[in-house]
Protein backbone atom coordinates (compact mmCIF):
# COMPACT_ATOMS: atom_id res chain seq x y z
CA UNK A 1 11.88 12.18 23.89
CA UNK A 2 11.95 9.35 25.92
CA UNK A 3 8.90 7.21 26.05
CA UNK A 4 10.02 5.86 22.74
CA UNK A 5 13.01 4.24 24.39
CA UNK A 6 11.08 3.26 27.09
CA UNK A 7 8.36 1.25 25.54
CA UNK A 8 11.31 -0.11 22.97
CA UNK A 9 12.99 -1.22 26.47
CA UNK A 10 10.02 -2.63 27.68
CA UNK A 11 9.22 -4.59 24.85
CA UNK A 12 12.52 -6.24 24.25
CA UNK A 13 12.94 -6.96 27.76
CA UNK A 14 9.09 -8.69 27.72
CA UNK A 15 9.64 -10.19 24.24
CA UNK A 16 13.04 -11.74 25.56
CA UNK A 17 11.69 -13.83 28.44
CA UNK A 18 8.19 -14.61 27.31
CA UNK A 19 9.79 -16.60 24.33
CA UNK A 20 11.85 -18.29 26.95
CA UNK A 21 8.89 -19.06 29.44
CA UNK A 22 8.54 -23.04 29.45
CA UNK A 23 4.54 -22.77 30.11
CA UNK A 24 2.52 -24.39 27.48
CA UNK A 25 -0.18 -21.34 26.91
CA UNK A 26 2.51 -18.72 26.24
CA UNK A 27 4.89 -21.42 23.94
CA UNK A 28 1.11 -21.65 22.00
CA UNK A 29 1.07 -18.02 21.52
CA UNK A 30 4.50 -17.79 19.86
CA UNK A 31 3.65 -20.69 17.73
CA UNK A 32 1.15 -18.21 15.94
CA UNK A 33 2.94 -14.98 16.64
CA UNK A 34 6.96 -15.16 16.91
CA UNK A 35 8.81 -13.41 19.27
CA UNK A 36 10.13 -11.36 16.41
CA UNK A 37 6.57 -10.18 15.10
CA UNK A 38 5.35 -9.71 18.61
CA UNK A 39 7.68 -7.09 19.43
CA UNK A 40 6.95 -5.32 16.19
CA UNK A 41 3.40 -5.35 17.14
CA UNK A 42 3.35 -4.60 20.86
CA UNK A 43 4.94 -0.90 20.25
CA UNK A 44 2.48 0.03 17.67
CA UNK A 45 -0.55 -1.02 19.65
CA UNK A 46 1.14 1.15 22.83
CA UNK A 47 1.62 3.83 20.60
CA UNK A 48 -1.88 3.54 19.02
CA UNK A 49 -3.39 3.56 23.31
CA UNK A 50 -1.33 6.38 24.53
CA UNK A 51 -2.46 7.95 20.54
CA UNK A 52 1.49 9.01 20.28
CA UNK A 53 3.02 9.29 16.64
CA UNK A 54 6.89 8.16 17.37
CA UNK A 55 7.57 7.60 13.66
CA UNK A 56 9.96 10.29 14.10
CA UNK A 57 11.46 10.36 17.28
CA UNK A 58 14.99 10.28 17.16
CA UNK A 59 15.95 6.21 18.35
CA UNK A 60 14.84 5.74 14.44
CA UNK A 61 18.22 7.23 13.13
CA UNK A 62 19.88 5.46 16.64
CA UNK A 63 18.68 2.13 15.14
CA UNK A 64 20.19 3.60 11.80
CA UNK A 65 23.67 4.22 12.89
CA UNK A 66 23.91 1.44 15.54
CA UNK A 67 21.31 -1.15 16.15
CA UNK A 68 20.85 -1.81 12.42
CA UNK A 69 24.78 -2.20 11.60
CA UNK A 70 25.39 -4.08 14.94
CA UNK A 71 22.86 -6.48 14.18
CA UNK A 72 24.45 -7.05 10.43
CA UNK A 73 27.88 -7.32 11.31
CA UNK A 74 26.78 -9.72 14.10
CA UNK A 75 24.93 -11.79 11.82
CA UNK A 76 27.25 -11.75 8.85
CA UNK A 77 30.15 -12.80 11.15
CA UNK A 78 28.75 -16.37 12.36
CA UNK A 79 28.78 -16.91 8.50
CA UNK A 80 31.25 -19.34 6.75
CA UNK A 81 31.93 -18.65 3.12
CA UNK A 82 31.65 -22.08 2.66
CA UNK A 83 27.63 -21.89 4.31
CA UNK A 84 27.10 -18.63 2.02
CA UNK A 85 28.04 -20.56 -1.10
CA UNK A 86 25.67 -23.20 -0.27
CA UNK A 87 22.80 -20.50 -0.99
CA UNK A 88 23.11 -21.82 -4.58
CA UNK A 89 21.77 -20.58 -7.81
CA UNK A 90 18.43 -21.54 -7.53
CA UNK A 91 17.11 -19.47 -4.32
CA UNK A 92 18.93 -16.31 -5.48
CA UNK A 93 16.88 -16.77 -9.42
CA UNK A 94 13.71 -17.12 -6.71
CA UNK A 95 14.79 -13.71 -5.77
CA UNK A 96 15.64 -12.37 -8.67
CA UNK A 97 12.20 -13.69 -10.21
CA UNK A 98 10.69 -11.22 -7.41
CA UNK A 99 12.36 -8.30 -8.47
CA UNK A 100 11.42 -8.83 -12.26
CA UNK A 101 8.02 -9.42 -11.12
CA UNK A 102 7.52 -6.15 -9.41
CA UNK A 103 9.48 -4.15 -12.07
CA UNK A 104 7.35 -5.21 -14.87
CA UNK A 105 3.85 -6.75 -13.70
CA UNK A 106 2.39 -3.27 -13.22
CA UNK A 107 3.39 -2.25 -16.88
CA UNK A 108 1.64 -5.22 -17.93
CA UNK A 109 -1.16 -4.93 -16.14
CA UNK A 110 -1.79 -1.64 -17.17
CA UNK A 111 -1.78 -2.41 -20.80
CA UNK A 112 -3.81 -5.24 -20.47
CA UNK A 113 -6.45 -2.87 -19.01
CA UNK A 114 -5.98 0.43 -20.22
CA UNK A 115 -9.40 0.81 -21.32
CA UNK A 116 -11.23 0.29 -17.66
CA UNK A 117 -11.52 3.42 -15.23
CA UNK A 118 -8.65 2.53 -12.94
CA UNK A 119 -6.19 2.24 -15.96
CA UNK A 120 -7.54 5.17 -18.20
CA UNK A 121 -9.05 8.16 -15.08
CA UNK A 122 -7.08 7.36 -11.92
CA UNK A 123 -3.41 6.24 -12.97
CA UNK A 124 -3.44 7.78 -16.14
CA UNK A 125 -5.52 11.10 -15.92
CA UNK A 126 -4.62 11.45 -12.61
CA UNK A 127 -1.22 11.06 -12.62
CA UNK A 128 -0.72 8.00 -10.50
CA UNK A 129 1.49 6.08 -12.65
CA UNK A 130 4.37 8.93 -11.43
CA UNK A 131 3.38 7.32 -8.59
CA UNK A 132 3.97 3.70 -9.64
CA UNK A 133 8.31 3.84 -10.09
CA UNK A 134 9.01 5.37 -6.48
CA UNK A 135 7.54 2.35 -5.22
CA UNK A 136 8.80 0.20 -7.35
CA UNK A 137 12.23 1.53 -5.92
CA UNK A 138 10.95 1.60 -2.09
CA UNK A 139 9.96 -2.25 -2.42
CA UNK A 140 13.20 -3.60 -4.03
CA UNK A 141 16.07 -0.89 -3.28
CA UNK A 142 14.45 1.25 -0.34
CA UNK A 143 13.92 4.47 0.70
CA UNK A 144 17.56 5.61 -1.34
CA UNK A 145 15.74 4.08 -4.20
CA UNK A 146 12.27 5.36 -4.04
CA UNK A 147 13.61 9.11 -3.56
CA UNK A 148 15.77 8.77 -6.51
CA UNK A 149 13.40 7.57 -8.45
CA UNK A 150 10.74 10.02 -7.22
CA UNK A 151 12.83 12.83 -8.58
CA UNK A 152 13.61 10.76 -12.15
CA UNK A 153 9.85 10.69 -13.09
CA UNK A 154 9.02 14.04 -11.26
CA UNK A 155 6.24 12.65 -9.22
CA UNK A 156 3.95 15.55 -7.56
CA UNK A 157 4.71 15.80 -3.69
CA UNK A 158 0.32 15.63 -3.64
CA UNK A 159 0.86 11.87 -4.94
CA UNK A 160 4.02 10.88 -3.58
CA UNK A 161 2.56 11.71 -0.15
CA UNK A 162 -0.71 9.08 -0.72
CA UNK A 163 1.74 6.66 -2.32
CA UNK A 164 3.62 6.65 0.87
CA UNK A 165 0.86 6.59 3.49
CA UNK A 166 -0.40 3.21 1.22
CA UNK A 167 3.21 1.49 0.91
CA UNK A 168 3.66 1.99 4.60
CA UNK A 169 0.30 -0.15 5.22
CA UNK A 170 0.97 -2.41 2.75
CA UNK A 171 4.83 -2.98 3.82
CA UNK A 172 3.60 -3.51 7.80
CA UNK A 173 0.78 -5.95 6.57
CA UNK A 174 2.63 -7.63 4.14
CA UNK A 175 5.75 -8.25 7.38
CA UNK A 176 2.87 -9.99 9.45
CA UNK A 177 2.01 -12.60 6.92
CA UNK A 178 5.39 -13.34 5.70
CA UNK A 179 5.97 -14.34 9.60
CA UNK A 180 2.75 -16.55 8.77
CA UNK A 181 3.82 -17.31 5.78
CA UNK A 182 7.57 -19.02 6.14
CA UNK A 183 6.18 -21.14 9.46
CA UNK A 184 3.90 -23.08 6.94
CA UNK A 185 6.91 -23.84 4.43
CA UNK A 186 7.00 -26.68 5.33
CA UNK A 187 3.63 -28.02 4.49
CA UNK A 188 4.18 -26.17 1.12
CA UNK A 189 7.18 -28.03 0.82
CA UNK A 190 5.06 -31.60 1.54
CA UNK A 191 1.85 -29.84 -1.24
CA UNK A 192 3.84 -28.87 -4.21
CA UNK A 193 6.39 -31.86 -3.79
CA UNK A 194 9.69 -30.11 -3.37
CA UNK A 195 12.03 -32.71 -2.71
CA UNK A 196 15.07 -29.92 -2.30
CA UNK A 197 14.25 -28.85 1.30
CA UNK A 198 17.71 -29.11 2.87
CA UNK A 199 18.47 -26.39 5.68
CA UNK A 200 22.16 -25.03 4.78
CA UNK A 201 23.44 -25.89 8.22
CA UNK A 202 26.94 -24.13 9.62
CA UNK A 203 29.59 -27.02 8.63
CA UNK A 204 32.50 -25.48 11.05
CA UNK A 205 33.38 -27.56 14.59
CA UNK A 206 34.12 -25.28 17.09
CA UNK A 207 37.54 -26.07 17.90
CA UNK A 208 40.25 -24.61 20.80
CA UNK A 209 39.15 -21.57 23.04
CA UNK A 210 36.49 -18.79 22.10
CA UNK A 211 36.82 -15.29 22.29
CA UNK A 212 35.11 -13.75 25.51
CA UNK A 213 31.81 -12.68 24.56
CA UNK A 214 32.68 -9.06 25.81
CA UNK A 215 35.79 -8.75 23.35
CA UNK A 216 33.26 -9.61 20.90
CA UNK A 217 31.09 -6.96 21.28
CA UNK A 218 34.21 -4.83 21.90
CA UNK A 219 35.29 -4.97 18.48
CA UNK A 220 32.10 -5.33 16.71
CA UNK A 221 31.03 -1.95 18.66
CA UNK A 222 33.91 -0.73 17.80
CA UNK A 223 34.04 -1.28 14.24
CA UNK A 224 30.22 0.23 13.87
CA UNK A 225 31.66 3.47 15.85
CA UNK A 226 34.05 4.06 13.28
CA UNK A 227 32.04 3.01 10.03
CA UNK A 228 29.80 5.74 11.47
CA UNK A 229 32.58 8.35 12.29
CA UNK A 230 34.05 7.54 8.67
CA UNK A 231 31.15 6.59 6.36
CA UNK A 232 27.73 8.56 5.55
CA UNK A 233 25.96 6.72 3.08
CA UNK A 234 23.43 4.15 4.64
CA UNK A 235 23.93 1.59 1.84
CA UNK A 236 27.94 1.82 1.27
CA UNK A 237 27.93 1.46 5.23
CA UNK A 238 25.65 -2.27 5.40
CA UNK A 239 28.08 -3.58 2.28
CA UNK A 240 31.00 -2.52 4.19
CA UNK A 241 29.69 -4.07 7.25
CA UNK A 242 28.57 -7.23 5.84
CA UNK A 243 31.99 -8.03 3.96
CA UNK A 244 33.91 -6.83 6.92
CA UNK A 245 31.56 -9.20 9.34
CA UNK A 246 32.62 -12.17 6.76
CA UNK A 247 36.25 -11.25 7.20
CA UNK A 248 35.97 -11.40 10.52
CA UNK A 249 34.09 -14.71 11.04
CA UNK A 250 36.30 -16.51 8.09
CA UNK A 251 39.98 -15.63 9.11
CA UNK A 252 39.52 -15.10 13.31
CA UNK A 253 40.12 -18.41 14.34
CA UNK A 254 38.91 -17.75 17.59
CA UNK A 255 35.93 -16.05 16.66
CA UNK A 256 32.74 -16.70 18.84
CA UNK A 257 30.53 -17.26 15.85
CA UNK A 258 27.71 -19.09 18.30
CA UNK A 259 27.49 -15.95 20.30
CA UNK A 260 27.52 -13.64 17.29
CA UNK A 261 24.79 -15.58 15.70
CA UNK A 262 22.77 -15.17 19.50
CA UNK A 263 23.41 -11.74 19.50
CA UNK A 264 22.17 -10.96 16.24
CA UNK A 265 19.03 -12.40 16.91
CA UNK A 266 18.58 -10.21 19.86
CA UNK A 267 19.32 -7.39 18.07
CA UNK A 268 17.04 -8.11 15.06
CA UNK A 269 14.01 -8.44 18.08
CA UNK A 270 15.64 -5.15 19.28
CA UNK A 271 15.40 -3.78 15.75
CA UNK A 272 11.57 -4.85 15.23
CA UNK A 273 10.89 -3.16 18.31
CA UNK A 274 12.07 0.02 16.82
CA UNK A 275 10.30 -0.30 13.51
CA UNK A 276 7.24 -0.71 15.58
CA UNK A 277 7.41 2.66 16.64
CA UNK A 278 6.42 3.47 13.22
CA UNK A 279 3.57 1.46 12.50
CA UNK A 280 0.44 3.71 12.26
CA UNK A 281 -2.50 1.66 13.50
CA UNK A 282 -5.05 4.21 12.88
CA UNK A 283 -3.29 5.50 9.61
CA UNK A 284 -5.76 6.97 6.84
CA UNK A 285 -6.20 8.54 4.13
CA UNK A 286 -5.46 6.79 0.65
CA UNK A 287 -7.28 5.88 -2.79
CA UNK A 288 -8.91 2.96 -2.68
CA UNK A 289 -9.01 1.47 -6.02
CA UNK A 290 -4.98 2.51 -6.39
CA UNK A 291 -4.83 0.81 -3.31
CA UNK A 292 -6.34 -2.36 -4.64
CA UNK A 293 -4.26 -2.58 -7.82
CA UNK A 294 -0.97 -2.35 -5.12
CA UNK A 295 -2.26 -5.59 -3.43
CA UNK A 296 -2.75 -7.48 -6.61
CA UNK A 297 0.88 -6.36 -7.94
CA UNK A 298 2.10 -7.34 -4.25
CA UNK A 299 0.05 -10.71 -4.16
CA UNK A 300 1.06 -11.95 -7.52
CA UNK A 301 4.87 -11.28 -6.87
CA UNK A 302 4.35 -13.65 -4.19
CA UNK A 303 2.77 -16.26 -6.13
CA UNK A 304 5.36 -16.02 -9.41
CA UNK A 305 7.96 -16.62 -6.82
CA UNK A 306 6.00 -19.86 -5.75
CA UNK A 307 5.76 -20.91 -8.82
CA UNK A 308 9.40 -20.08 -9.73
CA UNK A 309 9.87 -22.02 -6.34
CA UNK A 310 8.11 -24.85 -7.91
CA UNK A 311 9.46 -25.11 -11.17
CA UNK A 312 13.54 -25.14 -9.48
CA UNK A 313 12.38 -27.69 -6.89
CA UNK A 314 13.52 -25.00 -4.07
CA UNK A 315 13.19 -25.33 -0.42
CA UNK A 316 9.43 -22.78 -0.09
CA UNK A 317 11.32 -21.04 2.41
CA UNK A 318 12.95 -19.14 0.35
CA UNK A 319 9.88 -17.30 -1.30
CA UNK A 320 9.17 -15.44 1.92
CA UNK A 321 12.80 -14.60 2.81
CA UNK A 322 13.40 -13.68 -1.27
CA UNK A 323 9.79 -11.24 -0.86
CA UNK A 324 10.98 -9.74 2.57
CA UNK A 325 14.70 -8.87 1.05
CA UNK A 326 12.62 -7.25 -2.12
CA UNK A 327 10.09 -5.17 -0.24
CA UNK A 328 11.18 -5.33 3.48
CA UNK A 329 14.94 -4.84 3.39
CA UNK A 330 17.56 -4.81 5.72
CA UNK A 331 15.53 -5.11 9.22
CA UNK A 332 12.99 -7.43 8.27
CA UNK A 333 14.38 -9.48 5.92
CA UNK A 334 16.50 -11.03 8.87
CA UNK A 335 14.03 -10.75 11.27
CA UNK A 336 11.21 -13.32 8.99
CA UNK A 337 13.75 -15.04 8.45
CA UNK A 338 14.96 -16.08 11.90
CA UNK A 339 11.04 -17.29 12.72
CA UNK A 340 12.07 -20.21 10.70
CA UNK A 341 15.64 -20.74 11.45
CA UNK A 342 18.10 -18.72 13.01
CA UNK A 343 21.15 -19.87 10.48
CA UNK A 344 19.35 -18.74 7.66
CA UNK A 345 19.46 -15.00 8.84
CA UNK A 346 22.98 -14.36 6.82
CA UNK A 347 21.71 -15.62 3.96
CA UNK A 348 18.76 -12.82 3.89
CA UNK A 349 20.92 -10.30 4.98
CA UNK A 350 22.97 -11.07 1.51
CA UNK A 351 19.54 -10.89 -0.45
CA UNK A 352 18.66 -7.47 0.92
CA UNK A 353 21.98 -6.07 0.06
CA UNK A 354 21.85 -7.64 -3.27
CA UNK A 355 18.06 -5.67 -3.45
CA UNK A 356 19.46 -2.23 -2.26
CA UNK A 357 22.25 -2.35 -4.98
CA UNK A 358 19.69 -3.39 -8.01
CA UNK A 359 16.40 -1.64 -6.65
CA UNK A 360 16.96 2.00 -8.69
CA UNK A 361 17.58 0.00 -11.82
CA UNK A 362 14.91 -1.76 -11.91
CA UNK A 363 13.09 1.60 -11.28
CA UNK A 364 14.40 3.06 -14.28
CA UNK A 365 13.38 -0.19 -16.28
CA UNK A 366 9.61 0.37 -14.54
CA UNK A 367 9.65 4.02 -16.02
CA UNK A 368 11.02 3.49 -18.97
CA UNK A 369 8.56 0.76 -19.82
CA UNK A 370 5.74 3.02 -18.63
CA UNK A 371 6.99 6.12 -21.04
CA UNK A 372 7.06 3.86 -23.50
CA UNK A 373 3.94 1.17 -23.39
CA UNK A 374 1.45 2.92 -21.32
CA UNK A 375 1.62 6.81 -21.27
């Protein structure tokens, strides 16, 4: 099938020079919508005109095994060990305050109302708390995750199908305003009087001669061919990646970092494009009131992070980066992230890893609580 690597094409190619267009109207559209967002957006609305379903075409497991690693190694080798430590403590406890949240708010919230018709007919009667640890895993670890944890609690294929249809609208909403959402951290910054809003900023001088750009992609290319050829699992294969992009950025003197960092933002806008494919305008079909209880769970995770934010006097950036690398992952994470500054993108890319690895234990804390307080 081609016309999914067509309008992919097309979109990159469009998203790619608009953003570089010095006229004033256009730069005043990408102050609202980044470049990023827009070419997650123009594929679906194509897709939703020509009323196409590309969700599974095959450039999905393409981006898999190439544009996704390419654009992680990329990213993770303009990275200095020395800029990675300067994360610091207190933005990955923001994250980690995230995770906790969405582990263990539902569980709460259903024992605080057990007694009202949501609580006690539809998730309880109806069997939509089975419903409630496969997303737990989706938002924090991923699809690995959610399936795993789909077969732990046995969750009926009847619900697990309406639980996805609703995460997948949730997920693609959610994206949109975190793009919103990290442009105005820096008026949150200014409201809630964070005084800790320092930009970790790459402390290496380029010194002596770079690599050619085209040896760069040589060996990056090269080392994503044979992770592929060699590795199967999705997750072993982005941890191998990422460590093996920081090797290559911390002991090749002559690495082109600049141009790694430029051509991971590329790819992350190439990525987007991709994951557009998938976004169902017209998708229907879902429980309403479920679907309302999924909002608040995702809204207040958003908020405890703020306030977590608040308390650690942490640059607000964070909290949308932190919420993408819990319930967006690997792709998006990045790709928020880079609407606010391009030298943060490493840093998310760490976070997401750090949520595939945890997200099916905090899954089996969700059900365990659930056997044990609410069913």
């Amino acid at each position: 099938m081609i016309a999914p690597w067509v309008i992919a094409t097309i979109t990159v190619i469009a998203v790619y020079f608009l953003d570089r267009w010095e006229n004033r109207h256009i730069k005043s559209i990408f102050d609202w919508v980044p470049a990023i967002l827009l070419a997650y957006i123009i594929p679906a609305i194509i897709s939703f005109a020509l009323n196409a379903d590309y969700s599974q075409a095959s450039i999905h497991d393409f981006s898999k095994n190439y544009f996704i690693p390419l654009a992680i190694i990329a990213v993770m080798s303009s990275l200095s060990l020395t800029q990675l430590k300067a994360i610091g403590l207190k933005p990955l406890l923001v994250f980690a305050s995230g995770s906790l949240f969405i582990a263990v708010f539902p569980i709460v919230l259903l024992f605080l109302f057990s007694e009202t018709e949501l609580v006690s007919e539809i998730i309880i009667s109806d069997g939509y708390w089975m419903g409630i640890p496969p997303i737990v895993g989706s938002w924090i670890g991923g699809s690995t995750s959610q399936l795993v944890l789909k077969e732990l609690v046995e969750c009926p294929e009847n619900i697990f199908l309406t639980v996805l249809v609703m995460d997948n609208i949730l997920v693609n909403v959610w994206t949109i305003l975190m793009f919103q959402s990290i442009k105005k951290s820096d008026k949150l910054n200014t409201w809630f009087k964070i005084t800790d809003v320092a930009i970790p900023e790459d402390i290496r001088v380029e010194k002596g001669v770079r690599l050619n750009p085209l040896v760069s992609v040589a060996i990056l290319l090269g080392i994503v061919i044979l992770c592929n050829y060699l590795i199967e699992g999705f997750v072993v294969k982005v941890v191998l990646l990422s460590f093996l992009g920081l090797a290559i950025s911390n002991f090749i003197k002559q690495w082109n970092y600049k141009f790694a960092l430029k051509a991971g933002g590329i790819l992350i806008i190439v990525v987007m494009a991709v994951l557009g494919l998938k976004l169902q305008i017209a998708t229907l079909g879902f429980n309403v009131p479920f679907l309302g209880f999924l909002v608040v769970w995702l809204v207040g995770h958003f908020l405890f992070m703020i306030l977590i934010a608040k308390l650690l006097n942490v640059n607000m950036a964070w909290v949308p980066i932190a919420s993408m690398a819990n319930v967006g992952g690997i792709a998006t994470a990045p790709a928020v992230t880079a609407a606010y500054n391009l030298k943060w993108m490493p840093h998310a890319i760490v976070l997401a890893i750090l949520s595939m690895a945890t997200g099916t234990f905090w899954g089996m804390l969700t059900i365990w609580m659930l056997k044990y307080f609410v069913t």
